[in-house]
N, C-alpha and C. Protein backbone atom coordinates (compact mmCIF):
# COMPACT_ATOMS: atom_id res chain seq x y z
N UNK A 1 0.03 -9.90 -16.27
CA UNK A 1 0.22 -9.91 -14.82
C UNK A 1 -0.36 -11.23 -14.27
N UNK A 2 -0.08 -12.40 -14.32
CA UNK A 2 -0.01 -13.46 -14.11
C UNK A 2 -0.31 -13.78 -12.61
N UNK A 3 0.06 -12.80 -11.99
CA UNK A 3 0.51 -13.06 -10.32
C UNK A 3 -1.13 -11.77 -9.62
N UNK A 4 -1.33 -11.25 -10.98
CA UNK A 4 -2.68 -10.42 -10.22
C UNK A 4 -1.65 -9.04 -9.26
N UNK A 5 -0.78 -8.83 -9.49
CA UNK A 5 -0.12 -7.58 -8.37
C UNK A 5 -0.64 -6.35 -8.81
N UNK A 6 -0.64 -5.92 -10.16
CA UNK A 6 -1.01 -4.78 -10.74
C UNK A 6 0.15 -4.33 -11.08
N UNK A 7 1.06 -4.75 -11.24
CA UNK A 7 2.65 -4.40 -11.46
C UNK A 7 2.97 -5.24 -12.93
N UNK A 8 3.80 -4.72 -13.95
CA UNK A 8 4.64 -5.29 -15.25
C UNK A 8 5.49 -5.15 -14.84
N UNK A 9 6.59 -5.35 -15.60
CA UNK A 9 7.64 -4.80 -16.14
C UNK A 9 7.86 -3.81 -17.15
N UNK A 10 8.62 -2.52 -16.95
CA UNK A 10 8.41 -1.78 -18.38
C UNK A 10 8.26 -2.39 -19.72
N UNK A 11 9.21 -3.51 -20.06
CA UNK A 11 8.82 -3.54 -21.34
C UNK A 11 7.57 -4.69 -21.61
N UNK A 12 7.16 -5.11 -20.88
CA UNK A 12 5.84 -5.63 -20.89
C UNK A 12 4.66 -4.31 -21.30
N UNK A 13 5.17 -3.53 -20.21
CA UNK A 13 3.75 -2.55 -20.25
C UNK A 13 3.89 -1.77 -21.70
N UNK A 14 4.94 -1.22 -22.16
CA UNK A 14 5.30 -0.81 -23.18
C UNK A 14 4.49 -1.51 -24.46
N UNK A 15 5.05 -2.58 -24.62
CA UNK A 15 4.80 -3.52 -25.30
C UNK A 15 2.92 -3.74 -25.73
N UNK A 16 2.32 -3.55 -24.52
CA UNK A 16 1.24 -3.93 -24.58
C UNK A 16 0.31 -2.73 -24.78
N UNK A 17 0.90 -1.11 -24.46
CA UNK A 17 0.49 0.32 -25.10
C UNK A 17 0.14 -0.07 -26.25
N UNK A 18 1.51 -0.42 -26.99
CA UNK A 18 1.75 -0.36 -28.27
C UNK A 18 0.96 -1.20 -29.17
N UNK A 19 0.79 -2.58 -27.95
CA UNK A 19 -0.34 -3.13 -28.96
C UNK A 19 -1.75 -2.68 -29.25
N UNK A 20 -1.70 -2.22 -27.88
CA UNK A 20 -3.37 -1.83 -27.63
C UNK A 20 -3.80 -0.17 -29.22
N UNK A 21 -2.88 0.47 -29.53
CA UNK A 21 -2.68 1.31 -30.00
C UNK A 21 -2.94 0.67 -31.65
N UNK A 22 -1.66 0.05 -31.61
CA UNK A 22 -1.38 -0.09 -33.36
C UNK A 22 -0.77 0.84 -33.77
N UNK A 23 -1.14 0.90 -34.75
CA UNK A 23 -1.00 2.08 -35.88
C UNK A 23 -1.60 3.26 -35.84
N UNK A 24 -2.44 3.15 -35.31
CA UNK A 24 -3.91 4.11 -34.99
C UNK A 24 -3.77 5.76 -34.31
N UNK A 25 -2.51 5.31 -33.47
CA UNK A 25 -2.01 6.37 -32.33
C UNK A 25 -0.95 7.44 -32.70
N UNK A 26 -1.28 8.40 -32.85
CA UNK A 26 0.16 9.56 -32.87
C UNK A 26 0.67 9.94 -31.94
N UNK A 27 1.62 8.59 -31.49
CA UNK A 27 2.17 8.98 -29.66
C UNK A 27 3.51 8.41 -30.18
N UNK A 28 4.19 8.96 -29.77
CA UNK A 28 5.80 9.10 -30.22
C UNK A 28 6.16 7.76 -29.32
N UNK A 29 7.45 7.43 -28.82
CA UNK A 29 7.93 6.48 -28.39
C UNK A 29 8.28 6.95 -27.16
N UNK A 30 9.24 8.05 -27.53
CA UNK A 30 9.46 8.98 -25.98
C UNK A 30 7.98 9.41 -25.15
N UNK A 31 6.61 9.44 -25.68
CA UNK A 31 5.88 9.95 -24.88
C UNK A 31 5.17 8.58 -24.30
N UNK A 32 5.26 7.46 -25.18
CA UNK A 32 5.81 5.75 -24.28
C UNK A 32 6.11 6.18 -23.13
N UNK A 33 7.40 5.94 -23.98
CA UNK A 33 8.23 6.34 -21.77
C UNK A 33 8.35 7.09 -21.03
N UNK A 34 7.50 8.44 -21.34
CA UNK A 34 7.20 9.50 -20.38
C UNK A 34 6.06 8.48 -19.38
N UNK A 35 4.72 8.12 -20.07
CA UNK A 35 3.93 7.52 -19.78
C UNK A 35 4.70 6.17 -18.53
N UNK A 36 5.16 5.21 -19.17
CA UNK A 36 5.93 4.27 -17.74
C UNK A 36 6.61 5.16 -17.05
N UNK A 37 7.72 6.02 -17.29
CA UNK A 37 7.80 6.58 -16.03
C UNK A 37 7.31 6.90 -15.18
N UNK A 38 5.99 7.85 -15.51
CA UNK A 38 5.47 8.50 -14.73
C UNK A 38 4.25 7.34 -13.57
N UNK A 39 4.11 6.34 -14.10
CA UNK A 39 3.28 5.07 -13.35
C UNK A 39 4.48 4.49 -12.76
N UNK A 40 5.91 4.44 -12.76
CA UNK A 40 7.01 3.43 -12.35
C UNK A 40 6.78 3.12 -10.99
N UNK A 41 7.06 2.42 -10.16
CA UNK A 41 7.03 2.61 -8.63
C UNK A 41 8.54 2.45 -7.77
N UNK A 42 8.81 2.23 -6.99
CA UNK A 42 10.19 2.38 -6.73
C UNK A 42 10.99 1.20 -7.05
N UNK A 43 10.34 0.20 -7.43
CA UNK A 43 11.22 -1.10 -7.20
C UNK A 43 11.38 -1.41 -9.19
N UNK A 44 10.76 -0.36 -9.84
CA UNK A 44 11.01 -0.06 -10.87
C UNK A 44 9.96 -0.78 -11.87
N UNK A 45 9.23 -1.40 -11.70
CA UNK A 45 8.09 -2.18 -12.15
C UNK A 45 6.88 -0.73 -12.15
N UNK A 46 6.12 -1.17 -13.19
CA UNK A 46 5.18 -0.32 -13.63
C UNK A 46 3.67 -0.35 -12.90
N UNK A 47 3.35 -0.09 -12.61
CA UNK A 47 1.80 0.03 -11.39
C UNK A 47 0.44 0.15 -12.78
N UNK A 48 0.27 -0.57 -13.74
CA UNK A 48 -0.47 -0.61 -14.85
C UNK A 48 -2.06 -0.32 -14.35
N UNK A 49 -2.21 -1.05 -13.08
CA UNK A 49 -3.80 -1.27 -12.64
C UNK A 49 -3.99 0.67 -11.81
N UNK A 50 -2.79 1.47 -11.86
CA UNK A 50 -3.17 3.13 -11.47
C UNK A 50 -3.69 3.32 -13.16
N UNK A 51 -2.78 3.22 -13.89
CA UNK A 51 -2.81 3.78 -15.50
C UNK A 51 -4.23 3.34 -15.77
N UNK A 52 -4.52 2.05 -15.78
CA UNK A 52 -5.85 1.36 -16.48
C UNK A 52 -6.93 2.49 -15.16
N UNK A 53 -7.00 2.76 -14.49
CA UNK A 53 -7.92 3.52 -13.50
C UNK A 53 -8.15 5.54 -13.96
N UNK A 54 -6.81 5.54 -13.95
CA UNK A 54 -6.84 6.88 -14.71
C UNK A 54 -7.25 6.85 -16.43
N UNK A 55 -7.14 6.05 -16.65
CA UNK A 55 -7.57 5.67 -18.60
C UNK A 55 -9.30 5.85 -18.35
N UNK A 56 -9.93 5.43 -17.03
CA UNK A 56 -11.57 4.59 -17.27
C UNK A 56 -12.06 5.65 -16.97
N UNK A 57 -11.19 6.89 -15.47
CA UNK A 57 -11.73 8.04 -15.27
C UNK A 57 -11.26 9.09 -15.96
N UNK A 58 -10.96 9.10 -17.18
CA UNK A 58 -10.48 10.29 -17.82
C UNK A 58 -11.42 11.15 -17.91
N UNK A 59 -12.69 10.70 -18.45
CA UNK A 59 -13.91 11.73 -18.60
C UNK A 59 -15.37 11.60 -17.14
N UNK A 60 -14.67 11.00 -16.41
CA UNK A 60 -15.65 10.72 -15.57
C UNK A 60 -15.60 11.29 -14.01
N UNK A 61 -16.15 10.52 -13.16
CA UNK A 61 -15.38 10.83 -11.91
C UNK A 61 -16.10 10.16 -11.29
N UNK A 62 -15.27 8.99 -10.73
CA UNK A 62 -15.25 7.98 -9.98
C UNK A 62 -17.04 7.36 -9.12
N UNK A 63 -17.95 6.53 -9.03
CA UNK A 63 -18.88 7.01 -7.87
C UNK A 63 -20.01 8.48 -7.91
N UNK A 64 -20.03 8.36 -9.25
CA UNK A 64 -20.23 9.62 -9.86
C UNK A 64 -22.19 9.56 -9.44
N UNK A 65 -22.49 8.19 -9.44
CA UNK A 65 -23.54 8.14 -9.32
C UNK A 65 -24.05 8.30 -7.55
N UNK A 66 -23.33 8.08 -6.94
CA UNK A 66 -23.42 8.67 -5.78
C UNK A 66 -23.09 10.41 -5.28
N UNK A 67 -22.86 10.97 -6.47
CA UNK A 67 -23.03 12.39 -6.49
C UNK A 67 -23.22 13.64 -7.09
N UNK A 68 -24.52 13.10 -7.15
CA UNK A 68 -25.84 13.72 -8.59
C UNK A 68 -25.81 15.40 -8.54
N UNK A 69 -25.12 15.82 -7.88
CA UNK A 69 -24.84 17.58 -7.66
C UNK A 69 -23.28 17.86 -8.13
N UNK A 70 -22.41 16.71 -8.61
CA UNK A 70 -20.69 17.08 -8.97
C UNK A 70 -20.99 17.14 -10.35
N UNK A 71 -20.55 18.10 -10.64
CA UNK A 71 -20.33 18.66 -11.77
C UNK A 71 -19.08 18.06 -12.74
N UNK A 72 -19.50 17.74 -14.26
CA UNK A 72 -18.32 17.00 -14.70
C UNK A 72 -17.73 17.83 -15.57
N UNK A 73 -16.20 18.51 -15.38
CA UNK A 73 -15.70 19.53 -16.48
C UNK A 73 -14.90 18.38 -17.55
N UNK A 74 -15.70 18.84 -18.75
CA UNK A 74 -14.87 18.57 -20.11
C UNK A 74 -14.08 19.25 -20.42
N UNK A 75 -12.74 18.53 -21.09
CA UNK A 75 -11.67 19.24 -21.63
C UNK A 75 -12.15 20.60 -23.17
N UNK A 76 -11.62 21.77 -23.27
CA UNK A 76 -12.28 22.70 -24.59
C UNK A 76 -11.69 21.57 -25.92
N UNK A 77 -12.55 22.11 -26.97
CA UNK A 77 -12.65 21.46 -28.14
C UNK A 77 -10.70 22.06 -28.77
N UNK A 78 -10.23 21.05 -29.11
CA UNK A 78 -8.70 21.00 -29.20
C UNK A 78 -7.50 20.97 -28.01
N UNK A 79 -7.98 20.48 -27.06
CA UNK A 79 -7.46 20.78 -25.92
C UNK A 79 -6.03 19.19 -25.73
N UNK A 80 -6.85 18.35 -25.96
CA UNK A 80 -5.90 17.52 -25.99
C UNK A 80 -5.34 17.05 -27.26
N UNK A 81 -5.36 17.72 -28.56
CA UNK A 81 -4.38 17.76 -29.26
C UNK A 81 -3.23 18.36 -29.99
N UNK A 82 -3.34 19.56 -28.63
CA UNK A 82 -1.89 20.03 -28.67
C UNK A 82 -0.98 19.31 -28.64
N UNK A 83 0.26 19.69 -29.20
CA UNK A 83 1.48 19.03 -28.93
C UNK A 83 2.32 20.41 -28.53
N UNK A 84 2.92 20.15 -27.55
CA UNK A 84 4.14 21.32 -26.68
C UNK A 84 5.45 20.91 -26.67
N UNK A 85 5.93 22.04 -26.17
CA UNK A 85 7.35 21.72 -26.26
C UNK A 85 7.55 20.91 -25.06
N UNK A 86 8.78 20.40 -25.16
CA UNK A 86 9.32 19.86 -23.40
C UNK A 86 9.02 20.94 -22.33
N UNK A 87 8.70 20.63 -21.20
CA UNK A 87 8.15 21.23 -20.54
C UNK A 87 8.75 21.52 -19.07
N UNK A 88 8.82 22.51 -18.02
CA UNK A 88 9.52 22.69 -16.89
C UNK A 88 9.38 21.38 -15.88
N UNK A 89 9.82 21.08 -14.86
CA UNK A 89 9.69 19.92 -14.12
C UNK A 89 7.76 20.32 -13.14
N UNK A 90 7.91 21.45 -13.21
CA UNK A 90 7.11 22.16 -12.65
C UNK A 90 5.56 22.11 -13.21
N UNK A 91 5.68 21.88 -14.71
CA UNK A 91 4.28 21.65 -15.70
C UNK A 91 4.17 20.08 -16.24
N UNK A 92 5.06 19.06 -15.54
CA UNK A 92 4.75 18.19 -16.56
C UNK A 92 3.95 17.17 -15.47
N UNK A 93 3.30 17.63 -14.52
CA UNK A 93 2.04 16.78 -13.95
C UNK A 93 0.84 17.49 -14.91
N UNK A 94 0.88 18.06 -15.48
CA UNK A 94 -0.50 18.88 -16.41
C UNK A 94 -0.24 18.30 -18.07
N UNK A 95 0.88 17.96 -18.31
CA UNK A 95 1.78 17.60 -19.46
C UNK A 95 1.10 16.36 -19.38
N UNK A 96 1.46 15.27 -18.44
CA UNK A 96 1.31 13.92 -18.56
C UNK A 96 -0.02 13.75 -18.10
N UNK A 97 -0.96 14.13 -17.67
CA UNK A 97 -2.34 14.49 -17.51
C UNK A 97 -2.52 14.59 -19.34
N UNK A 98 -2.44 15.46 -20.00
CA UNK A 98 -2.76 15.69 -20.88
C UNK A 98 -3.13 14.47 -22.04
N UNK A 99 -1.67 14.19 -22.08
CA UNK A 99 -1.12 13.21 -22.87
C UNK A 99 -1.74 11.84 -22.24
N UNK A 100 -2.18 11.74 -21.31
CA UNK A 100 -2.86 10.00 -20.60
C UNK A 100 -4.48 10.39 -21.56
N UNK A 101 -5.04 11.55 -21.37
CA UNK A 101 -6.23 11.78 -21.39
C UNK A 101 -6.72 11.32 -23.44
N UNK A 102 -5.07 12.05 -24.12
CA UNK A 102 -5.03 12.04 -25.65
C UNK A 102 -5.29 10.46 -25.98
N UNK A 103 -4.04 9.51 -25.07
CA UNK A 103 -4.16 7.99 -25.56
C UNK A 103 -5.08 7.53 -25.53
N UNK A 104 -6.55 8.26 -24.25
CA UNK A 104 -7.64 7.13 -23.72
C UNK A 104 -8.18 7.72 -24.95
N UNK A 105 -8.88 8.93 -25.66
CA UNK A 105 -9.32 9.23 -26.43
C UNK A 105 -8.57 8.66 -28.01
N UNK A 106 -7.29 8.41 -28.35
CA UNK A 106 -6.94 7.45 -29.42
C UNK A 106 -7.41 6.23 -29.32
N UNK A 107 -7.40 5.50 -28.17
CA UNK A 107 -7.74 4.28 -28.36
C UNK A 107 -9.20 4.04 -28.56
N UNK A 108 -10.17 4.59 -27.94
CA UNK A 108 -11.05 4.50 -27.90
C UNK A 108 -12.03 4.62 -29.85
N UNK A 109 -11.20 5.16 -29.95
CA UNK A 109 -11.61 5.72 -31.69
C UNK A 109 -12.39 4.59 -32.50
C-alpha cells in the first residue's frame, strides 16, 4: 500500500496471506477468498488495515488497559479447529469470525 489508504487490490492482498502463511497454514484457497470478500469494500479493493486490526484483536480487546474490570472470553480448547460445512447466509458472520481467529493463531505458530 504505497499510497498509505489501507486498501489493496485482491490479488495483492491474496498474494501477501499466502505469503505471510507459507506452507505452514491449512487454509484452503476458497477460505482465501471467503476472507477478501468478506474485508472487500464497494469499489472492490480490499480494506487490509480492518483485517490487520481484527488479526491484533483476536484474543484481546482493544484499550483493554483502560478497562481493568472487562473480562476477556477465550475461545474452548478445539474451538477454532473445526472445519464445517458451507454454511447458511445467516451463520457465516460466526463462520468468518472463526476462520480470521484460526489464520491469526496459524500464523503466529
Amino acid at each position: 500500500d504505497k499510497l498509505r489508504s489501507g486498501k489493496v487490490s485482491r490479488p495483492d492482498f491474496l498474494k501477501a496471506l499466502k505469503n505471510i502463511c507459507g506452507g505452514r497454514c491449512n487454509i484452503t484457497s476458497d477460505d482465501w477468498e471467503k476472507v477478501a470478500d468478506y474485508f472487500k469494500g464497494p469499489d472492490g479493493r480490499i480494506h487490509y488495515t480492518e483485517f490487520c486490526e481484527m488479526m491484533e484483536n483476536a484474543y484481546n480487546i482493544p484499550n483493554l488497559e483502560s478497562k481493568p474490570q472487562k473480562t476477556v472470553n477465550r475461545p474452548g480448547t478445539g474451538d477454532l479447529a473445526v472445519r464445517s460445512n458451507d454454511l447458511t447466509e445467516q451463520k457465516d458472520m460466526d463462520k468468518m469470525h472463526r476462520l480470521l481467529q484460526r489464520i491469526r493463531r496459524e500464523i503466529h505458530q
